[in-house]
PDB file of N, CA and C in Angstrom:
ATOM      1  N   UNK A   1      -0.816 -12.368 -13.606  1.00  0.00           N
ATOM      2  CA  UNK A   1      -1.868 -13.356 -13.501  1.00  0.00           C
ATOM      3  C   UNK A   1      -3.087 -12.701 -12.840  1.00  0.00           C
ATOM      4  N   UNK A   2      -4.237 -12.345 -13.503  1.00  0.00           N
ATOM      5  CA  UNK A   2      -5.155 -12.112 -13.039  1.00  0.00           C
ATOM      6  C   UNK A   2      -5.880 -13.544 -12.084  1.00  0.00           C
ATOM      7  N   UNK A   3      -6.840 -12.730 -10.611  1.00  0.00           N
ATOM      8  CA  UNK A   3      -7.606 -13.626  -9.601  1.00  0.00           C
ATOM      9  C   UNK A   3      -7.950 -14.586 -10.349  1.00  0.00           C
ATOM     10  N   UNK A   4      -8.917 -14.230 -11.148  1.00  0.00           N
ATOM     11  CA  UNK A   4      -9.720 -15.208 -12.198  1.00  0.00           C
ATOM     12  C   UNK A   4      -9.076 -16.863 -12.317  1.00  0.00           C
ATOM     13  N   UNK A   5      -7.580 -16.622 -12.576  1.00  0.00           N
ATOM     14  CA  UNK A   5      -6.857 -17.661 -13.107  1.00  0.00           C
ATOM     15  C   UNK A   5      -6.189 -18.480 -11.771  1.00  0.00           C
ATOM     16  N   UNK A   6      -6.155 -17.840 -11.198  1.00  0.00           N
ATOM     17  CA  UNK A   6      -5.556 -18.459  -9.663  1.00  0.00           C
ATOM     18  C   UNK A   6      -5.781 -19.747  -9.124  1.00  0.00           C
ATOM     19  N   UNK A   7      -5.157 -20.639  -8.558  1.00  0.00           N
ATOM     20  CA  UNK A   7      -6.130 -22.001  -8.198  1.00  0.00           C
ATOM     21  C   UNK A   7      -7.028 -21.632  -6.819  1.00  0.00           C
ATOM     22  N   UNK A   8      -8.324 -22.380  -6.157  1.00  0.00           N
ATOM     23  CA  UNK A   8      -9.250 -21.784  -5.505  1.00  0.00           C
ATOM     24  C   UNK A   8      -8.546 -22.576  -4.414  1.00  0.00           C
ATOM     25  N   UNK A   9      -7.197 -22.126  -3.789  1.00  0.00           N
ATOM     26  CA  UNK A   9      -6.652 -22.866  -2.722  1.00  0.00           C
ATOM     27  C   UNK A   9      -6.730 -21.522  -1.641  1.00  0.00           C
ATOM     28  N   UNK A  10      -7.621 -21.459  -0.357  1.00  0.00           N
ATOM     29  CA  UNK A  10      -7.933 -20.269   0.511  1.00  0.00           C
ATOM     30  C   UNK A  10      -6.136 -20.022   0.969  1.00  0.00           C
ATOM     31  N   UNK A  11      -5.600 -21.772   1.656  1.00  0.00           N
ATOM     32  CA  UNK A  11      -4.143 -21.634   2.444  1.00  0.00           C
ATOM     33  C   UNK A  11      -3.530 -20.933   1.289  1.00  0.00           C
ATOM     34  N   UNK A  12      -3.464 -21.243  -0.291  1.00  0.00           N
ATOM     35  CA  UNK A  12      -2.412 -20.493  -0.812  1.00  0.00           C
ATOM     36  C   UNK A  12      -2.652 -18.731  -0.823  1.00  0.00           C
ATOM     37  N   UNK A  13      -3.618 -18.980  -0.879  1.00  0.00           N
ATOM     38  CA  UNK A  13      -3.965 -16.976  -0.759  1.00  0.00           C
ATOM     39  C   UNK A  13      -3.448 -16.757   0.375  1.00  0.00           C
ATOM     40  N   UNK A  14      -3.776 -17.206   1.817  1.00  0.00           N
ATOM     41  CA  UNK A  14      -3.260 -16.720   2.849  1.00  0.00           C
ATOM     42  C   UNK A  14      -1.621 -16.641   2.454  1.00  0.00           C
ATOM     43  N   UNK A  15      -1.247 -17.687   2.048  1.00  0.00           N
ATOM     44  CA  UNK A  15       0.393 -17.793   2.168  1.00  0.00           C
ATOM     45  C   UNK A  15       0.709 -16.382   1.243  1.00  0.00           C
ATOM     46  N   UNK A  16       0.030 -16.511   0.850  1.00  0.00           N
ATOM     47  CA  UNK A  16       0.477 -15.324  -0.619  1.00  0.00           C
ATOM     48  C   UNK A  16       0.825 -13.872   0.076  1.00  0.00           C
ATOM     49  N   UNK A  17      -0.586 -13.944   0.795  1.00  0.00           N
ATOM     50  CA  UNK A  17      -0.837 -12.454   1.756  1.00  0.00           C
ATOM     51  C   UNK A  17       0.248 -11.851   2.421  1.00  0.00           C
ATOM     52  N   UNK A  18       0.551 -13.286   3.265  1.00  0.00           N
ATOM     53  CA  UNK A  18       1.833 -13.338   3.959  1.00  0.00           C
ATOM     54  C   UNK A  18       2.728 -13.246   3.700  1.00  0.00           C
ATOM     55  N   UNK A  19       3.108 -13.735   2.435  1.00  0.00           N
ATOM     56  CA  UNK A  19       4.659 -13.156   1.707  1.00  0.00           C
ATOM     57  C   UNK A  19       4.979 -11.964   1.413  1.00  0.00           C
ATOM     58  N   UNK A  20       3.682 -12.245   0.692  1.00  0.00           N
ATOM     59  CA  UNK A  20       4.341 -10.582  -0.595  1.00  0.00           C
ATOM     60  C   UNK A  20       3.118  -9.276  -0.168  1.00  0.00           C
ATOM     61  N   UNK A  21       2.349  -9.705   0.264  1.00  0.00           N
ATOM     62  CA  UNK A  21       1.025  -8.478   0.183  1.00  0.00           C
ATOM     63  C   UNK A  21       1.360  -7.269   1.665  1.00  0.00           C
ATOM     64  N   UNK A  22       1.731  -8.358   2.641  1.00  0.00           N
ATOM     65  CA  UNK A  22       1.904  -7.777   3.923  1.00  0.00           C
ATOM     66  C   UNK A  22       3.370  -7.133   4.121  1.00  0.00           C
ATOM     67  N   UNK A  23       4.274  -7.799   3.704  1.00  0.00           N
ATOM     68  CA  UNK A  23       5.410  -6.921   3.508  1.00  0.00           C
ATOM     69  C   UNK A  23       5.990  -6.056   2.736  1.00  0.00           C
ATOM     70  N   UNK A  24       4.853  -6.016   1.697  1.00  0.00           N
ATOM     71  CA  UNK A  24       4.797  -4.640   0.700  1.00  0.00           C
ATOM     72  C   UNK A  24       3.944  -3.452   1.337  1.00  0.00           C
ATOM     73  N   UNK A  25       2.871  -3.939   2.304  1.00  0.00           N
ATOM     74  CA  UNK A  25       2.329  -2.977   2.608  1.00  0.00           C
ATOM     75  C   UNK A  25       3.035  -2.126   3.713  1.00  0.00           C
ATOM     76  N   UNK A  26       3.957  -3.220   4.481  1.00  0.00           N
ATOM     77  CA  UNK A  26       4.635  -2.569   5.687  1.00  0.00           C
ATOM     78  C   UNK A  26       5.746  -1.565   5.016  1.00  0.00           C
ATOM     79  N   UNK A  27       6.430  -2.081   4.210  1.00  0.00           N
ATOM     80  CA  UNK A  27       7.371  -1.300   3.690  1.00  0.00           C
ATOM     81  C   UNK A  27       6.833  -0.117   3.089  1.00  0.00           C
ATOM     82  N   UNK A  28       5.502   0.100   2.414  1.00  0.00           N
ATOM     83  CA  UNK A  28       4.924   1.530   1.833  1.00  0.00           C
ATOM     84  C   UNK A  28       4.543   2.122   3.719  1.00  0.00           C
ATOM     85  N   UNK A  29       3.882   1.272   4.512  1.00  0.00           N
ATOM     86  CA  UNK A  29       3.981   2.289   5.539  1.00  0.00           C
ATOM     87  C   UNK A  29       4.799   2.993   6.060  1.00  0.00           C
ATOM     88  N   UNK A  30       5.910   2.518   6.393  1.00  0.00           N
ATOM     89  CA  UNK A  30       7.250   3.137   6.789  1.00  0.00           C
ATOM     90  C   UNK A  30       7.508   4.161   5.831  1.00  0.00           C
ATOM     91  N   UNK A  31       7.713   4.073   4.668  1.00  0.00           N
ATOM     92  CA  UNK A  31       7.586   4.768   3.539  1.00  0.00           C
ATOM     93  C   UNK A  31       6.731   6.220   3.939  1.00  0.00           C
ATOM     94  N   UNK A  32       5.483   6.283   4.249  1.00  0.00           N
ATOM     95  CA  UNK A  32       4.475   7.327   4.208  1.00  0.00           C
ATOM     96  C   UNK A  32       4.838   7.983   5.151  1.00  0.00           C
ATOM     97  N   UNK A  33       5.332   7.339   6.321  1.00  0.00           N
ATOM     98  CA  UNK A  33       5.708   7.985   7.701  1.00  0.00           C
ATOM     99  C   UNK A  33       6.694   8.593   7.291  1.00  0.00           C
ATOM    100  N   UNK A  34       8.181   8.490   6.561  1.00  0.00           N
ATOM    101  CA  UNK A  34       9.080   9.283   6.328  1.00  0.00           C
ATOM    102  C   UNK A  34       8.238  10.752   5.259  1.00  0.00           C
ATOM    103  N   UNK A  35       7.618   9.533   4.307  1.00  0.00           N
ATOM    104  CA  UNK A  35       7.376  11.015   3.417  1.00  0.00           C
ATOM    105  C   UNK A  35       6.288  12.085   4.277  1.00  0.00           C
ATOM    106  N   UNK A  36       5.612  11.743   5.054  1.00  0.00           N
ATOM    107  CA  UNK A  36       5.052  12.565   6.107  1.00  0.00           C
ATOM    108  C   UNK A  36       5.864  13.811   7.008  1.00  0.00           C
ATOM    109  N   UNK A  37       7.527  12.983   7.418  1.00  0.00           N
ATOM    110  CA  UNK A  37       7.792  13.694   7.912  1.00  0.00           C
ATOM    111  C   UNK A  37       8.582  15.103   7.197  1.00  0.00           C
ATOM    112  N   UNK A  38       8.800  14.304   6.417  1.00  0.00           N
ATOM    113  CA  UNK A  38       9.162  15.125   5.167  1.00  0.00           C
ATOM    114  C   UNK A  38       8.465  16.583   4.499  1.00  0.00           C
ATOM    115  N   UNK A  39       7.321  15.823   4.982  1.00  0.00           N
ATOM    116  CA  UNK A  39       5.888  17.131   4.359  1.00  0.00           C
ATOM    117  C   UNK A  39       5.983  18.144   5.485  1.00  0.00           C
ATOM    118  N   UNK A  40       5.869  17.650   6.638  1.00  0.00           N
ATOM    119  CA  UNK A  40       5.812  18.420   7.653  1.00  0.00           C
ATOM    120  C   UNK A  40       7.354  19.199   8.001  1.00  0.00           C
ATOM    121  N   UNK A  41       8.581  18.574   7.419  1.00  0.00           N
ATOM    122  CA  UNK A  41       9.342  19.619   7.775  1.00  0.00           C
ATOM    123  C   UNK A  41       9.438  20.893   6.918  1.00  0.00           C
ATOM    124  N   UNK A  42       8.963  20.620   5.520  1.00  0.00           N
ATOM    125  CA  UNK A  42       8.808  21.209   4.315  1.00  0.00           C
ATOM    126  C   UNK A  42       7.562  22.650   4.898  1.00  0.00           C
ATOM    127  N   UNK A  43       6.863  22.185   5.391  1.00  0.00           N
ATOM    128  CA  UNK A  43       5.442  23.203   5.767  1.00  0.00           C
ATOM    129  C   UNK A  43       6.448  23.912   6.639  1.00  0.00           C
ATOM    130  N   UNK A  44       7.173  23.525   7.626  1.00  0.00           N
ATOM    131  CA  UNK A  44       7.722  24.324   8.866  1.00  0.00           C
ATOM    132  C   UNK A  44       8.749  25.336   8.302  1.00  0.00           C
ATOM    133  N   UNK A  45       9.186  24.910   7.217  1.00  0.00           N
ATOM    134  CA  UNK A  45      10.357  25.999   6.648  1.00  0.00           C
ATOM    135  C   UNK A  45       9.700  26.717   5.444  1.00  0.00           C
ATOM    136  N   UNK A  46       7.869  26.626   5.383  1.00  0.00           N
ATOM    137  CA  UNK A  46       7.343  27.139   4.591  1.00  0.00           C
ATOM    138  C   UNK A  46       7.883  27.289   3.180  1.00  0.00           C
ATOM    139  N   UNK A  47       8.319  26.240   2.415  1.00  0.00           N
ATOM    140  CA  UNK A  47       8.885  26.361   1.070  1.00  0.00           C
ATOM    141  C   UNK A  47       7.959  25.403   0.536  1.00  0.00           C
ATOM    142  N   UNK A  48       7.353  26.451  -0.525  1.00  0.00           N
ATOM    143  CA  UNK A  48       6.254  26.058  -1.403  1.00  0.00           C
ATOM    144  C   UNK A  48       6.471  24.894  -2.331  1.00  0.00           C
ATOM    145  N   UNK A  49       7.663  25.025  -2.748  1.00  0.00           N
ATOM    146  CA  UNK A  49       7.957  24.287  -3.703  1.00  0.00           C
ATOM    147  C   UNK A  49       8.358  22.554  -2.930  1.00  0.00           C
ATOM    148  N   UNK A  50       9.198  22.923  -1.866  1.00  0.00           N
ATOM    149  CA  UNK A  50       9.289  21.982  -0.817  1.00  0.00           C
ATOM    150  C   UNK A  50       7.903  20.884  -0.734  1.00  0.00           C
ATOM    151  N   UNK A  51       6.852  21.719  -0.418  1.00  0.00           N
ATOM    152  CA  UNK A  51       5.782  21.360  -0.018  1.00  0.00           C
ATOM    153  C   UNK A  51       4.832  20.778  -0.881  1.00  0.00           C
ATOM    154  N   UNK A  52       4.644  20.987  -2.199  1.00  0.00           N
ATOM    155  CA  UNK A  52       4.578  20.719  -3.169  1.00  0.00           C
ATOM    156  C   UNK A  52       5.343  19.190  -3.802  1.00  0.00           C
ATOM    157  N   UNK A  53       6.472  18.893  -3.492  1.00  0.00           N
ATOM    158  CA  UNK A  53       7.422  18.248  -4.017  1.00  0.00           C
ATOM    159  C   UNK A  53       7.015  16.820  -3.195  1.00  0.00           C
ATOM    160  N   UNK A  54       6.792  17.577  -2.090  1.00  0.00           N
ATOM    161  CA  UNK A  54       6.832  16.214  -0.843  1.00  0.00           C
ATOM    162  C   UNK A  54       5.492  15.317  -0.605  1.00  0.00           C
ATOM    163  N   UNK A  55       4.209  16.615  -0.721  1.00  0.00           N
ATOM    164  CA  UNK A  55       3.268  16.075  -0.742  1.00  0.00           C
ATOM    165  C   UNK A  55       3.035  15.515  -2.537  1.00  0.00           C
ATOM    166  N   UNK A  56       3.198  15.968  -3.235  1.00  0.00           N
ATOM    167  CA  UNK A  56       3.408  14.754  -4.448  1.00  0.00           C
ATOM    168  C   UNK A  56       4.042  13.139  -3.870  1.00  0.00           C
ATOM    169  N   UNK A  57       5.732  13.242  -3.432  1.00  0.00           N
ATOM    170  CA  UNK A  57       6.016  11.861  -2.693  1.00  0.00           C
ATOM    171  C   UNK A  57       4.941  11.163  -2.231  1.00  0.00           C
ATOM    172  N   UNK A  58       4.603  12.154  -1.091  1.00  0.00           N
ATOM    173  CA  UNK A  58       3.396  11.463   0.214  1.00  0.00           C
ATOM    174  C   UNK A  58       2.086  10.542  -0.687  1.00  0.00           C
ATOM    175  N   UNK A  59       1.996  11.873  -1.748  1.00  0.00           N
ATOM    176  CA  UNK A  59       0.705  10.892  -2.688  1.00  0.00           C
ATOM    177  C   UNK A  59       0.922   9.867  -3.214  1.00  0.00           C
ATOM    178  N   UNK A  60       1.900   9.673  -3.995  1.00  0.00           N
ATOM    179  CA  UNK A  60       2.297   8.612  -4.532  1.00  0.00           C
ATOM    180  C   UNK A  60       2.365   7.109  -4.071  1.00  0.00           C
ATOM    181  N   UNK A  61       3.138   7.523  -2.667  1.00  0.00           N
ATOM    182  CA  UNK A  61       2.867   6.177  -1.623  1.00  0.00           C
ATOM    183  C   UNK A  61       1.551   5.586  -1.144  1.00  0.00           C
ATOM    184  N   UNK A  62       0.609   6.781  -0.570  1.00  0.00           N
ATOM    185  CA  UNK A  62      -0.832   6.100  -0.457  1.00  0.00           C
ATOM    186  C   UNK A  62      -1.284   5.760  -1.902  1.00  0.00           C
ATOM    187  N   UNK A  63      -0.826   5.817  -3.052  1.00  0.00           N
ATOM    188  CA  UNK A  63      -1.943   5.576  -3.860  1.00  0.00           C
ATOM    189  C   UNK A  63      -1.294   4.292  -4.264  1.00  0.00           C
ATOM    190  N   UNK A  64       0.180   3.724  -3.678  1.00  0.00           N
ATOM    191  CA  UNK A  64       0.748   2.280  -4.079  1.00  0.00           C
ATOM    192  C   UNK A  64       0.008   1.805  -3.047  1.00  0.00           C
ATOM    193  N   UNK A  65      -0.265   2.469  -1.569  1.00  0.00           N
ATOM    194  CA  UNK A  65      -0.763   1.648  -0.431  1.00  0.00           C
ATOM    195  C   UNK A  65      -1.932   1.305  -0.966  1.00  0.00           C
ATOM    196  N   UNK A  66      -2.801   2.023  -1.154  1.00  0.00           N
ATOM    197  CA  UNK A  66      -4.344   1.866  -1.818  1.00  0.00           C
ATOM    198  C   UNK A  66      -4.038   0.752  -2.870  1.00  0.00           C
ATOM    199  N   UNK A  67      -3.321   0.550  -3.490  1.00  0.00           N
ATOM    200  CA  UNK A  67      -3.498  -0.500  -4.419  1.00  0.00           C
ATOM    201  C   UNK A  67      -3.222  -2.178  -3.625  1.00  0.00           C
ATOM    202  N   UNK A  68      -2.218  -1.909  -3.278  1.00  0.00           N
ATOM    203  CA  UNK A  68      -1.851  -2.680  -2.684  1.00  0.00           C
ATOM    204  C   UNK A  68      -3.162  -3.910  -1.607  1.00  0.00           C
ATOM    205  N   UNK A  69      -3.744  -2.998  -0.856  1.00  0.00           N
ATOM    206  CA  UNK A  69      -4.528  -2.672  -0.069  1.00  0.00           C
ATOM    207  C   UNK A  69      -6.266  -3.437  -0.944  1.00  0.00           C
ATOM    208  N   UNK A  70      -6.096  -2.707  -2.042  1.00  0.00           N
ATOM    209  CA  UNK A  70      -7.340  -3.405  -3.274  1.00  0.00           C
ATOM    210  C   UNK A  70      -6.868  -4.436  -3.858  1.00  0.00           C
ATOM    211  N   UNK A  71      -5.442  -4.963  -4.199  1.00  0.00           N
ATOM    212  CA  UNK A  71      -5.510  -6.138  -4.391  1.00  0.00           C
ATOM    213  C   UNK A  71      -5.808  -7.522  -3.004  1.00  0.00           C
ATOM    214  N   UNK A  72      -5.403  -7.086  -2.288  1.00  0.00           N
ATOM    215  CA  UNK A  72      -5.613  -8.134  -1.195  1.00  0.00           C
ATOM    216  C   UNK A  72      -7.116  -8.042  -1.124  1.00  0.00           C
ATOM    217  N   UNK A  73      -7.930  -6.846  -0.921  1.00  0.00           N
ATOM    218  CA  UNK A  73      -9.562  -7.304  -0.816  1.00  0.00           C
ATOM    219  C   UNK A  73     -10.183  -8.133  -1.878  1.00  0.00           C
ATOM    220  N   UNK A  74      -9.272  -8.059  -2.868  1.00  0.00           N
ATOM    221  CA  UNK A  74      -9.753  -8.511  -4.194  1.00  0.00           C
ATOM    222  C   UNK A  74      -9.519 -10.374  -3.906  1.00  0.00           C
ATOM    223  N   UNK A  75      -8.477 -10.456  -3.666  1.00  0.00           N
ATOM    224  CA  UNK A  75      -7.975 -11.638  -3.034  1.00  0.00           C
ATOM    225  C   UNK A  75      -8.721 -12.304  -2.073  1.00  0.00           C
ATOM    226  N   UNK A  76      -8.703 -12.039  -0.736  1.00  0.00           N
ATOM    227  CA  UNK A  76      -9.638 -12.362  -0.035  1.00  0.00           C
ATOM    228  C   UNK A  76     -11.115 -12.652  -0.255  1.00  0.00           C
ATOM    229  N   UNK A  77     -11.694 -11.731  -1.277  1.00  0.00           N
ATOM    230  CA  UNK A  77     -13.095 -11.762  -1.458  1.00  0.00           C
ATOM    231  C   UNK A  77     -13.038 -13.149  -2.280  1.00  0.00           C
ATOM    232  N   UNK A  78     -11.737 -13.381  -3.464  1.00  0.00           N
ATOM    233  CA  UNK A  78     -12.260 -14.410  -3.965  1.00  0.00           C
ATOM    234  C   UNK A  78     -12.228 -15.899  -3.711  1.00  0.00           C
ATOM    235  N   UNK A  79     -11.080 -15.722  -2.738  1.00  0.00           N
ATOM    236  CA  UNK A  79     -11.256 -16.650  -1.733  1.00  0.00           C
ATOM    237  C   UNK A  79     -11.590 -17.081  -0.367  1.00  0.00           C
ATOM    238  N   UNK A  80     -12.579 -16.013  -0.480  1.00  0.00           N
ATOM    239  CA  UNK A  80     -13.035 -16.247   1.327  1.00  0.00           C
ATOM    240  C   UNK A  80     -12.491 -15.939   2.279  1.00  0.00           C
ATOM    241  N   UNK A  81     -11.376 -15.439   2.229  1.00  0.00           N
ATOM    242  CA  UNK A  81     -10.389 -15.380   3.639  1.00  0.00           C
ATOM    243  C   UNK A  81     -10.561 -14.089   4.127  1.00  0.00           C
ATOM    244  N   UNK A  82     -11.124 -14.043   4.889  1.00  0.00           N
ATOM    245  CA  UNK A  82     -11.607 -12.644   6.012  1.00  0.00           C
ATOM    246  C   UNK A  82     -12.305 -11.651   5.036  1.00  0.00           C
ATOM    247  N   UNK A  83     -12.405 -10.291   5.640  1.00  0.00           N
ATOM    248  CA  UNK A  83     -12.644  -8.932   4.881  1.00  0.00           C
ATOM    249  C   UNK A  83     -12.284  -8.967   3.697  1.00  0.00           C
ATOM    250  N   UNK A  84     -13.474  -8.838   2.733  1.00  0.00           N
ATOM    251  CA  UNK A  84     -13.200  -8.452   1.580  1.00  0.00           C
ATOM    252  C   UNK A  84     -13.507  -6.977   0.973  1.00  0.00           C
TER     253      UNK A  84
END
């Protein structure tokens, strides 16, 4: 369902945020922090391929966070609710 189609209810966006937006984002954070540590043990045992492998992971997660992250501004903006 694209914004567009959404009903212009601000409480249901908030509720929305609150369900699904904020606990997807927490779960990709936790997420980045492992694949972080991951990167960094990979650099310490200097294996290229390691390093390579992990920081691919690491990317992958910020670029679900980033989305994640653009749908809620997208959200908010169209309903008013804080930072858009």
């Amino acid at each position: 369902m694209r914004i567009a189609e959404w009903p212009e209810d601000r409480a249901w966006a908030e509720a929305v945020i609150a369900r699904t937006y904020a606990p997807q984002q927490a779960r990709i954070r936790v997420e980045i922090a492992a694949r972080q540590e991951d990167l960094a043990d990979a650099v310490a045992r200097r294996d290229p391929a390691a390093i390579v492998h992990e920081a691919g992971r690491l990317a992958e997660r910020l670029t679900a966070l980033a989305e994640w992250d653009r749908m809620e501004r997208e959200l908010r903006a169209r309903f008013g609710g804080g930072e858009a």
